[in-house]
Structure formats: C-alpha cells, structure tokens
N, C-alpha and C. Protein backbone atom coordinates (compact mmCIF):
# COMPACT_ATOMS: atom_id res chain seq x y z
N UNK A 1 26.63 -35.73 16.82
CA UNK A 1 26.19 -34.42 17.24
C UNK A 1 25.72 -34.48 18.68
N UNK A 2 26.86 -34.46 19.37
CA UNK A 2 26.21 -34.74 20.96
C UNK A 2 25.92 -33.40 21.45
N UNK A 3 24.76 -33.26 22.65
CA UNK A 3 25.05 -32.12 23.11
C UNK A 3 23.45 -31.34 22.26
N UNK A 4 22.97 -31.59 21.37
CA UNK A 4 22.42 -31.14 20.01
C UNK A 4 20.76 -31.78 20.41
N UNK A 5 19.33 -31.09 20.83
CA UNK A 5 18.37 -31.54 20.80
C UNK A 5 17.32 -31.09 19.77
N UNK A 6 17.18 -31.63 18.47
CA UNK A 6 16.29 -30.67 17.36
C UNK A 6 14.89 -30.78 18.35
N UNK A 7 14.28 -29.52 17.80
CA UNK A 7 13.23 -28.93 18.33
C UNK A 7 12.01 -29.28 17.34
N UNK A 8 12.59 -28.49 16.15
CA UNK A 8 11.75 -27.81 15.24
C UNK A 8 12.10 -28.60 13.80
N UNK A 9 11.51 -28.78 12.74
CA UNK A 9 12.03 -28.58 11.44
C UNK A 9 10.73 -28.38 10.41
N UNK A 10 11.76 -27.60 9.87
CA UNK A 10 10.90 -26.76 8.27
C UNK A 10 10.65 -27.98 6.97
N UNK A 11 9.57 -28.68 7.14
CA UNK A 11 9.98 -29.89 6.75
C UNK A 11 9.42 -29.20 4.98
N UNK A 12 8.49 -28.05 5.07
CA UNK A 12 8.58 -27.25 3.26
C UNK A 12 9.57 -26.88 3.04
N UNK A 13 10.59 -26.97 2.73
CA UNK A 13 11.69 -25.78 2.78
C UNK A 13 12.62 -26.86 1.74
N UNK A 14 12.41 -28.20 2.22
CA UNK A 14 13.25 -28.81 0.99
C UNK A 14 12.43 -28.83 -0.35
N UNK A 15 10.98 -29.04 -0.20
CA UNK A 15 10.13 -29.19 -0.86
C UNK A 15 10.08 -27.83 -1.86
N UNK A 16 9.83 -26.78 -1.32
CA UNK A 16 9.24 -25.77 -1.42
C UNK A 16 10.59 -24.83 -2.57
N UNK A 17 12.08 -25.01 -2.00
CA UNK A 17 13.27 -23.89 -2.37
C UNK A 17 14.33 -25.29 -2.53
N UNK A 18 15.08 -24.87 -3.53
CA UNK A 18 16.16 -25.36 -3.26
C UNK A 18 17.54 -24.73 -2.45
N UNK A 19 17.63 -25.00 -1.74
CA UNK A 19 18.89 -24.74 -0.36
C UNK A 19 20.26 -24.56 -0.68
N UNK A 20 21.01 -23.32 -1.05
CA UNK A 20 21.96 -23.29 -1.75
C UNK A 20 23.01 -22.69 -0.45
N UNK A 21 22.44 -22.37 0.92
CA UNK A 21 23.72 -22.08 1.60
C UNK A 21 23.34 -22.35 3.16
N UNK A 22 23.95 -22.90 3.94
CA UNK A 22 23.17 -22.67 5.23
C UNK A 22 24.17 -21.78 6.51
N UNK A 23 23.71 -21.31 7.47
CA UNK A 23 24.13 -20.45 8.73
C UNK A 23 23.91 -21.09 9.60
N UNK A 24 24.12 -20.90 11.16
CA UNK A 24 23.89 -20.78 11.80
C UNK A 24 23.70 -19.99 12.99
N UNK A 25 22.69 -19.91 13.62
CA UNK A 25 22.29 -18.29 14.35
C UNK A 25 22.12 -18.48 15.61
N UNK A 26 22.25 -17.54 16.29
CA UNK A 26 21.27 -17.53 17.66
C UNK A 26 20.08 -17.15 17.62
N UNK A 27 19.70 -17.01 18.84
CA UNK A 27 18.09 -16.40 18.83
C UNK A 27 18.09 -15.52 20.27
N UNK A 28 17.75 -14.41 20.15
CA UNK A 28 17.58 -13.53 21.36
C UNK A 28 15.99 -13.71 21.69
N UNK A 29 16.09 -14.30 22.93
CA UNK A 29 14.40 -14.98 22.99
C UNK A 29 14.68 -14.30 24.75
N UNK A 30 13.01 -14.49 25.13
CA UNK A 30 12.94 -13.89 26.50
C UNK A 30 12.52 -15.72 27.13
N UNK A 31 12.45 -15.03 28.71
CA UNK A 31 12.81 -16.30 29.25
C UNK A 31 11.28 -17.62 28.98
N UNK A 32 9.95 -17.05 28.93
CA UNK A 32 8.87 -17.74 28.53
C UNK A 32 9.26 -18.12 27.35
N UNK A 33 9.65 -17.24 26.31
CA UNK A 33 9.53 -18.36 25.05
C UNK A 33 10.90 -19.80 24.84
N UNK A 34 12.42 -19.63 25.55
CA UNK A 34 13.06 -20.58 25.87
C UNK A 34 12.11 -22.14 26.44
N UNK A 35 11.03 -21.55 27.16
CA UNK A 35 10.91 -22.82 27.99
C UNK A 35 9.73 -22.95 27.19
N UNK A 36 9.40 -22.35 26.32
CA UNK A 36 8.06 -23.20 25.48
C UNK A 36 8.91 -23.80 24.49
N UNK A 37 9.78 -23.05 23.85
CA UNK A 37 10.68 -24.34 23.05
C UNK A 37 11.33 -25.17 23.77
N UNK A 38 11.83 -25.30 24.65
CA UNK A 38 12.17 -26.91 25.87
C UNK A 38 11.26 -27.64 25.34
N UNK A 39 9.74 -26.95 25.51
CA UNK A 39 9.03 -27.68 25.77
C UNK A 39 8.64 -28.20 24.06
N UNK A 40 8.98 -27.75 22.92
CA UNK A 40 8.44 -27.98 21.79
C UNK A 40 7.55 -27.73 21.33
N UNK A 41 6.79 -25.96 22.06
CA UNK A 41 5.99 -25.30 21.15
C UNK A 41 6.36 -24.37 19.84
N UNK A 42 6.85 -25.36 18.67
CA UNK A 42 7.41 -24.08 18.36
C UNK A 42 6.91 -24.64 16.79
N UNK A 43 6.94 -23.67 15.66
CA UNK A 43 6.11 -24.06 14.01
C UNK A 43 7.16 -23.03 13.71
N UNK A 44 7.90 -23.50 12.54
CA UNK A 44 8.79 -22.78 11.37
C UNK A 44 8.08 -22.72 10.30
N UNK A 45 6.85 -23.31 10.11
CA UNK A 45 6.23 -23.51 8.70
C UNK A 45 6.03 -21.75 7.62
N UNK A 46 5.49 -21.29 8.56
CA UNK A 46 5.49 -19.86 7.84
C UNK A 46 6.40 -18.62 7.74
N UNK A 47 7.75 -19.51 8.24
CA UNK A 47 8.87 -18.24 8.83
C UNK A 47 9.42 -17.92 7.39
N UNK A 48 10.03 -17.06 7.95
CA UNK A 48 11.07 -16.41 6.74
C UNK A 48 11.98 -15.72 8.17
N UNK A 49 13.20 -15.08 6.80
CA UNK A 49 14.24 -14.16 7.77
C UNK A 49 14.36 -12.91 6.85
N UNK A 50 14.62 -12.00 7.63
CA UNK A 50 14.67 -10.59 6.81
C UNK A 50 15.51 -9.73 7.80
N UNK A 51 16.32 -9.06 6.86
CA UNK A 51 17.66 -8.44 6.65
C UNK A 51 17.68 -6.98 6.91
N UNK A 52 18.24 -6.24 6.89
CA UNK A 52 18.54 -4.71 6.66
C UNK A 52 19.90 -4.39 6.23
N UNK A 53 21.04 -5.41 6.24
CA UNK A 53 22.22 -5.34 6.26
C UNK A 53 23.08 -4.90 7.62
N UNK A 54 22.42 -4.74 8.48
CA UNK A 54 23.03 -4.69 9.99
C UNK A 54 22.36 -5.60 10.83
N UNK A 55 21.08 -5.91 11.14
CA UNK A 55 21.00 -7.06 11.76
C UNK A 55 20.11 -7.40 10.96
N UNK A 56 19.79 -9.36 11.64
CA UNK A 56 18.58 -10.45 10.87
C UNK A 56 17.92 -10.21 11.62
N UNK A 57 16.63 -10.62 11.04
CA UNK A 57 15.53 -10.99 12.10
C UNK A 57 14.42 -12.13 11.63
N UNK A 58 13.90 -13.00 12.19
CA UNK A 58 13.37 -14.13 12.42
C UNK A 58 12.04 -13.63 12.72
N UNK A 59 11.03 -13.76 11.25
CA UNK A 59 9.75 -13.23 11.46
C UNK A 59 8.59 -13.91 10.81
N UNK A 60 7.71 -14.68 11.52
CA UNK A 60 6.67 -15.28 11.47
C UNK A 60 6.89 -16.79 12.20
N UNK A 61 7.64 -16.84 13.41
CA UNK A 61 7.95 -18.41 13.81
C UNK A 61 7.17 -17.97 14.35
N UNK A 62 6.42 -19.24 15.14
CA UNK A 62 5.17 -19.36 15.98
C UNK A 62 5.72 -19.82 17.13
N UNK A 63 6.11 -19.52 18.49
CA UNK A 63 5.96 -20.09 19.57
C UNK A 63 5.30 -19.54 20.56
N UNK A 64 4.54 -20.66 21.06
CA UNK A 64 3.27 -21.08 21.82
C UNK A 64 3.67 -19.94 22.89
N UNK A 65 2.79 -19.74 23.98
CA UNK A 65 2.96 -18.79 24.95
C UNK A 65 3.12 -20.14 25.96
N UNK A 66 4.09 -19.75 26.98
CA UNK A 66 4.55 -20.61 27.76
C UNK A 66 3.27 -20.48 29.08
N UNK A 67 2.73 -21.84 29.81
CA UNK A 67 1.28 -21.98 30.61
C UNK A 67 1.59 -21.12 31.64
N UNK A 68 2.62 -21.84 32.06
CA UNK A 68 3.48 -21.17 33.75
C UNK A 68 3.77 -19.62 33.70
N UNK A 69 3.42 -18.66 32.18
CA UNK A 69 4.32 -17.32 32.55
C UNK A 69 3.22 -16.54 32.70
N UNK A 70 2.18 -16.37 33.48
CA UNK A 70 1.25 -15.72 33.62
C UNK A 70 0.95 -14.04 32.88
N UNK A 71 1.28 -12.99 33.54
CA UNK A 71 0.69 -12.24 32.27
C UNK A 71 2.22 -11.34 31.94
N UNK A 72 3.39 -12.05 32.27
CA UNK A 72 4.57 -11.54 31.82
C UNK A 72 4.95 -12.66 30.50
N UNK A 73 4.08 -13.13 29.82
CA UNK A 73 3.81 -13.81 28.91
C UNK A 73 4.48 -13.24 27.61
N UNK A 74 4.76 -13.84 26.50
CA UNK A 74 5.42 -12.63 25.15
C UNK A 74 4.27 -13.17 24.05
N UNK A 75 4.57 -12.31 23.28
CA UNK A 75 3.79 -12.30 21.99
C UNK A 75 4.32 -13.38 21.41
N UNK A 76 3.56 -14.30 20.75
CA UNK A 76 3.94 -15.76 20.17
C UNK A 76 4.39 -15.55 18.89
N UNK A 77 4.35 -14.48 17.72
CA UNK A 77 4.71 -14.18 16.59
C UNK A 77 5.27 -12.87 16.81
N UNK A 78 6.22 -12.71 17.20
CA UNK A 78 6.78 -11.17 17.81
C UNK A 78 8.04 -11.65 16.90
N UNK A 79 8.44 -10.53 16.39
CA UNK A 79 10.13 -10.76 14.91
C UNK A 79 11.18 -10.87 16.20
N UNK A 80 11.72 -11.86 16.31
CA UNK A 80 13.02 -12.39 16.80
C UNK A 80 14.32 -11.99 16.46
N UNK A 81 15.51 -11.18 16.78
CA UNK A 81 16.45 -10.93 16.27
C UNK A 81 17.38 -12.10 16.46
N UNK A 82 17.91 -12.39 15.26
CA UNK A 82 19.17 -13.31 15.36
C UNK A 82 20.37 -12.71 15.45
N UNK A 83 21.26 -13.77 15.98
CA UNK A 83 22.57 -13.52 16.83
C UNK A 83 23.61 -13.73 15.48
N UNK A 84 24.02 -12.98 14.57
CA UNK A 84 25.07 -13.42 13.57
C UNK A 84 26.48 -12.40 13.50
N UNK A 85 27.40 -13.10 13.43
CA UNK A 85 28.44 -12.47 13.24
C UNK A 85 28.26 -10.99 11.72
N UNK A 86 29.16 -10.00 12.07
CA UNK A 86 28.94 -8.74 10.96
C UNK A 86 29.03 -9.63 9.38
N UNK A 87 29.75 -10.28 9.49
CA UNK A 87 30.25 -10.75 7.83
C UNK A 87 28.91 -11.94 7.30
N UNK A 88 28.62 -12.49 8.24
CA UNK A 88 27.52 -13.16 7.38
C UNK A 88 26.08 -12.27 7.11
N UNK A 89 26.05 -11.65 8.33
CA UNK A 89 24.89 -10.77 7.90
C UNK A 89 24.64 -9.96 6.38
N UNK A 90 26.28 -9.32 5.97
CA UNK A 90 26.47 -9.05 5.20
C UNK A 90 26.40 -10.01 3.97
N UNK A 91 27.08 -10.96 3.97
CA UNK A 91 26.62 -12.38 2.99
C UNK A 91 25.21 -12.09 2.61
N UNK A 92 24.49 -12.15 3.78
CA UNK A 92 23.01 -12.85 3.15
C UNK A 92 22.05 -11.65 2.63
N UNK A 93 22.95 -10.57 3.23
CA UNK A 93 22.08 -9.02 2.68
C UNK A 93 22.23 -9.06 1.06
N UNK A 94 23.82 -9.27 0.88
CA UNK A 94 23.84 -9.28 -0.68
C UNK A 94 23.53 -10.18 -1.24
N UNK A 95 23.46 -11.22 -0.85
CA UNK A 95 23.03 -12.57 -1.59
C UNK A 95 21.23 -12.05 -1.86
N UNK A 96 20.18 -11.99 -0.73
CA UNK A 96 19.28 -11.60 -1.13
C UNK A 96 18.66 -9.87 -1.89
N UNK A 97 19.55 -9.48 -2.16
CA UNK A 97 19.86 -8.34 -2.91
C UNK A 97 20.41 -8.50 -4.32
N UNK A 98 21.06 -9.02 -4.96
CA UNK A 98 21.71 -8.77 -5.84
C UNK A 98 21.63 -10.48 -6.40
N UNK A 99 21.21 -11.83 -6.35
CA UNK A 99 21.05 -12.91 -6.34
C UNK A 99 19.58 -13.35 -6.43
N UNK A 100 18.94 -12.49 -5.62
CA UNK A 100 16.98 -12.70 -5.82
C UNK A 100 17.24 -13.83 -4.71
N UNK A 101 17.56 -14.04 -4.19
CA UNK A 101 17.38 -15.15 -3.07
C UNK A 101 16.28 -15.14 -1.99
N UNK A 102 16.04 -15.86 -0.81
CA UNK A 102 15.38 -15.69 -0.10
C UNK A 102 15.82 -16.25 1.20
N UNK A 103 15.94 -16.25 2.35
CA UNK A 103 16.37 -16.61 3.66
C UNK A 103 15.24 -17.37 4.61
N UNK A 104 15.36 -18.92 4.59
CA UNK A 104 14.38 -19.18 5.59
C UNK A 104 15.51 -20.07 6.72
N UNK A 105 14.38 -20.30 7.81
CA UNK A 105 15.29 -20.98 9.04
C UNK A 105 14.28 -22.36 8.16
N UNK A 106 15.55 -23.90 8.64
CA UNK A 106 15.47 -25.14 8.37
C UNK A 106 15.16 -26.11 9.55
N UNK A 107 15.65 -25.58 10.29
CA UNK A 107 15.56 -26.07 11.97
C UNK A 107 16.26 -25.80 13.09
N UNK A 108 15.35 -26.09 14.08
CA UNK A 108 15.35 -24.99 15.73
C UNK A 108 15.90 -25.96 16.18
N UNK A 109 16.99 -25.64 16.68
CA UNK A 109 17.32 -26.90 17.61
C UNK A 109 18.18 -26.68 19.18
N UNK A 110 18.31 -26.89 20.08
CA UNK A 110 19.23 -26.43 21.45
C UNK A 110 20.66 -27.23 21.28
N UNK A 111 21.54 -26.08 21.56
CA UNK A 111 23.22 -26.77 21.70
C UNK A 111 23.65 -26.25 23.13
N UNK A 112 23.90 -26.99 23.60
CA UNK A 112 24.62 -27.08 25.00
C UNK A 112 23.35 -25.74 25.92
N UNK A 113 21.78 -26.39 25.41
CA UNK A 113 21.09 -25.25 26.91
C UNK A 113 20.43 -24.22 25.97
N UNK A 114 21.39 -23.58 24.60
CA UNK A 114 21.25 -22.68 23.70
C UNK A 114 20.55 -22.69 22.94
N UNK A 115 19.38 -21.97 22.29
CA UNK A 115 18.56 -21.91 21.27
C UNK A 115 19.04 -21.45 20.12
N UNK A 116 19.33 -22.29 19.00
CA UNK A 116 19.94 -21.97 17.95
C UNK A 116 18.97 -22.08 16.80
N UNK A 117 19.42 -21.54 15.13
CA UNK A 117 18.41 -21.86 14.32
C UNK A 117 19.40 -22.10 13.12
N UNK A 118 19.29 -22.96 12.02
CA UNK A 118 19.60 -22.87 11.08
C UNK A 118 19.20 -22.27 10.23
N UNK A 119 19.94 -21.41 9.26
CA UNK A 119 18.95 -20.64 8.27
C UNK A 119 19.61 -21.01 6.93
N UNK A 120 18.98 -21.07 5.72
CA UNK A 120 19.52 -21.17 4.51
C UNK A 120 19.31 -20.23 3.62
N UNK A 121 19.71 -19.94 2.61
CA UNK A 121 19.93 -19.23 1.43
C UNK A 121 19.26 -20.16 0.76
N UNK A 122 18.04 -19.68 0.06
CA UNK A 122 16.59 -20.58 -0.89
C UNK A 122 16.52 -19.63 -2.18
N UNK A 123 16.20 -20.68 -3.21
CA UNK A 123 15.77 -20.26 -4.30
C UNK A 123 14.09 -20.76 -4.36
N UNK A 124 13.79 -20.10 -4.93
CA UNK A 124 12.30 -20.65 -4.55
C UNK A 124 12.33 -21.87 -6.27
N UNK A 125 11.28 -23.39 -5.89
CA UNK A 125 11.25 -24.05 -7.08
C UNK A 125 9.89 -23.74 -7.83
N UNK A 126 9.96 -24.13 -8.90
CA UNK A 126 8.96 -23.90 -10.22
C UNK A 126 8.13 -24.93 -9.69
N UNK A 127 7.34 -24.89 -10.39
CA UNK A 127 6.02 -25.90 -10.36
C UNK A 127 6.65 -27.46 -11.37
N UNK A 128 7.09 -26.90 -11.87
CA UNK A 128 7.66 -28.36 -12.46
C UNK A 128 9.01 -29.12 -12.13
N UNK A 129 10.00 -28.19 -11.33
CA UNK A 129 10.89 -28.44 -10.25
C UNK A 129 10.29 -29.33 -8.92
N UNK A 130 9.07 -28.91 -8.36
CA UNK A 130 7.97 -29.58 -7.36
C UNK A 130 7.98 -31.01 -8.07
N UNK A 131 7.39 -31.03 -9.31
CA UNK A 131 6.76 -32.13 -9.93
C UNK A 131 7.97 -33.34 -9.82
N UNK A 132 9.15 -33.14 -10.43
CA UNK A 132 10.41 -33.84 -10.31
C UNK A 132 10.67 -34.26 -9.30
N UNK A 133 10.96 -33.73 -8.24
CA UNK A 133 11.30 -33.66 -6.90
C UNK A 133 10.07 -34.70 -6.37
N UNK A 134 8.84 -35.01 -6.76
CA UNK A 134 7.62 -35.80 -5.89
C UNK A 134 7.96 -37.28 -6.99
N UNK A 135 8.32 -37.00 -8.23
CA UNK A 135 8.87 -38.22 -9.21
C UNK A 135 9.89 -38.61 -8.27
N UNK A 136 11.07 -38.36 -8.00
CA UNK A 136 12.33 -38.62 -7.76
C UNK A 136 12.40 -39.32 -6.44
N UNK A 137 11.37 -38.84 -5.77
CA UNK A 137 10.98 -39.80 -4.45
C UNK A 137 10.50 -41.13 -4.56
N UNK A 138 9.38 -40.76 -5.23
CA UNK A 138 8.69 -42.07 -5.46
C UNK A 138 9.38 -42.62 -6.19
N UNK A 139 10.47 -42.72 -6.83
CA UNK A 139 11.23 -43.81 -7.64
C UNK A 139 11.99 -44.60 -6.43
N UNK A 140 12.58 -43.75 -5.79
CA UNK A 140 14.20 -43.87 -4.60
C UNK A 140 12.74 -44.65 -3.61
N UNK A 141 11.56 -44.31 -3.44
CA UNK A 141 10.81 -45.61 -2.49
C UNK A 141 10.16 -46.92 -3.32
N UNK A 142 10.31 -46.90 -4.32
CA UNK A 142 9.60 -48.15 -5.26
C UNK A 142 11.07 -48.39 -5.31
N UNK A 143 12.54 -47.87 -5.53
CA UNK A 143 13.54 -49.29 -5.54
C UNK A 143 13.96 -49.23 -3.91
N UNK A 144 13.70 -48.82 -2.79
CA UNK A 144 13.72 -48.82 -1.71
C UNK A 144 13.09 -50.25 -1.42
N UNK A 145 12.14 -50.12 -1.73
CA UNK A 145 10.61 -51.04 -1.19
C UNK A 145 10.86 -52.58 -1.78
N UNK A 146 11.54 -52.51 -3.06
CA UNK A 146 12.09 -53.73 -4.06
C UNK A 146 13.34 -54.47 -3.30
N UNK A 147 14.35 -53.60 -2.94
CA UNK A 147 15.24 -53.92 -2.44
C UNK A 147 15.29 -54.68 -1.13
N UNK A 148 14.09 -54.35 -0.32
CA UNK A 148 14.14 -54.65 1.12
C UNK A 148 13.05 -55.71 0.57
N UNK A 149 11.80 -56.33 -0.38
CA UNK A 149 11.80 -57.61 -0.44
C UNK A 149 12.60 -58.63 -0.68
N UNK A 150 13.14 -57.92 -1.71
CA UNK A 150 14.42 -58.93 -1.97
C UNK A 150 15.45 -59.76 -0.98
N UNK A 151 15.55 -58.67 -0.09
CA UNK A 151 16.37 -58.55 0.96
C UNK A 151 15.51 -59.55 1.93
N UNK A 152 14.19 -59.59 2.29
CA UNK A 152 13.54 -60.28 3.23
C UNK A 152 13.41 -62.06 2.42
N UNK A 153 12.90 -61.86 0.82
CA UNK A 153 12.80 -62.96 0.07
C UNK A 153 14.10 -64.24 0.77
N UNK A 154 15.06 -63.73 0.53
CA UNK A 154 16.28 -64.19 1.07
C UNK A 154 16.69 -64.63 2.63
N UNK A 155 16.30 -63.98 2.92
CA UNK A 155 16.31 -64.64 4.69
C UNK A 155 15.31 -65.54 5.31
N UNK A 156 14.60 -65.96 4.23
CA UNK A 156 13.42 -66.70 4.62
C UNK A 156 13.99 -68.06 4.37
C-alpha cells in the first residue's frame, strides 16, 4: 500500500460491531482541519455516519483545531460530508434501512496528499458476542506466547 499514511483508527469498532461491508470515502474538509490531520489530531472513537439517501455525512469525529489557523479556525466536531459515488450511497441507505445496520468510519488515512476514510456496514455485538471475542483472543495469545517459547527453547 504505497502512497497510503493511516492517520486514525477506530480501534472499538472491531470490538464493539461486527463489520460486514466496507467503503471507501472522501472527506470534504476545509484547509485547517487537513493540516491538523497531517498533523494527527484526529479521534474516530465516537463517530458514526448518517445517511439521507442522497448524501453521507461523517458526524462526531473529533479533529483538533489546527494552532497556526488563528480565528479562521473550524469547529472541531462540525458533520463532515463524505465524497461517495450515487450507488453506494444508495447501498448503505438501504442497508441501514431495511437490514437494521449501522455505518461507522474504521480508519482515516491520506492517499496520494488526500484525506480519505474507511467506513463499514456494522452490526452491533451482544454482550456475550463481546465475551467470545475477549475468550478468542486470549486463547490465539496463550498459543501465541507457547509457540514463541518453544520457538526460543530451541535456539538456545
């Protein structure tokens, strides 16, 4: 992925939904908030995306107010419109319409200069879906952790 600098990532979002589709978007941003994400002020933790069926929009990301933009400064939680072609917009209108779904961004990242976002199609998980998912780790790092003594046992 050359060319490709991640910014941001929604690191609840695997935790939190299971991820059944992903996009990719633009972001219509003004010129202070570009250079606070350069700079890596930026939190997906509380975002979501929301629809109308003609355009997306990107509402609750947090980016920082940039130091250098004095009082032509932007609102740091101001709803962001994303850049999507007519047919996916449409996708994700009906998907979260008629599916119960939900739309969050996964991660901010720049392609060639460009501020882009990934967004997915989420189901939200149960409390005992959570529970599995914190099992299923800790197994994959206890034979992780086994494997790489083993692995060191041996080179000694």
């Amino acid at each position: 992925m050359s060319g490709i600098k991640i910014i941001s990532r929604n690191r609840k979002a695997k935790f939190e939904y299971d991820l059944l589709e992903t996009f990719e978007a633009g972001l219509e941003l003004k010129g202070s908030e570009i250079k606070s994400i350069r700079a890596g002020q930026v939190s997906l933790a509380e975002a979501y995306v929301r629809t109308n069926g003609k355009q997306a929009w990107l509402v609750g990301a947090h980016i920082a107010p940039y130091n250098q933009a004095s009082v032509f400064n932007h609102e740091p939680e101001r709803d962001r419109r994303l850049l999507l072609h007519k047919r996916e917009i449409k996708t994700l209108w009906e998907a979260v319409r008629l599916r119960g779904v939900t739309i969050i961004p996964t991660i901010l990242y720049l392609r060639h200069g460009l501020a882009k976002v990934e967004i997915a199609l989420a189901k939200g998980k149960r409390h005992y879906d959570k529970r599995q998912s914190i099992k299923k780790r800790d197994m994959d790092r206890d034979v992780d952790r086994t494997l790489a003594s083993r692995r060191n046992n041996q080179n000694l």
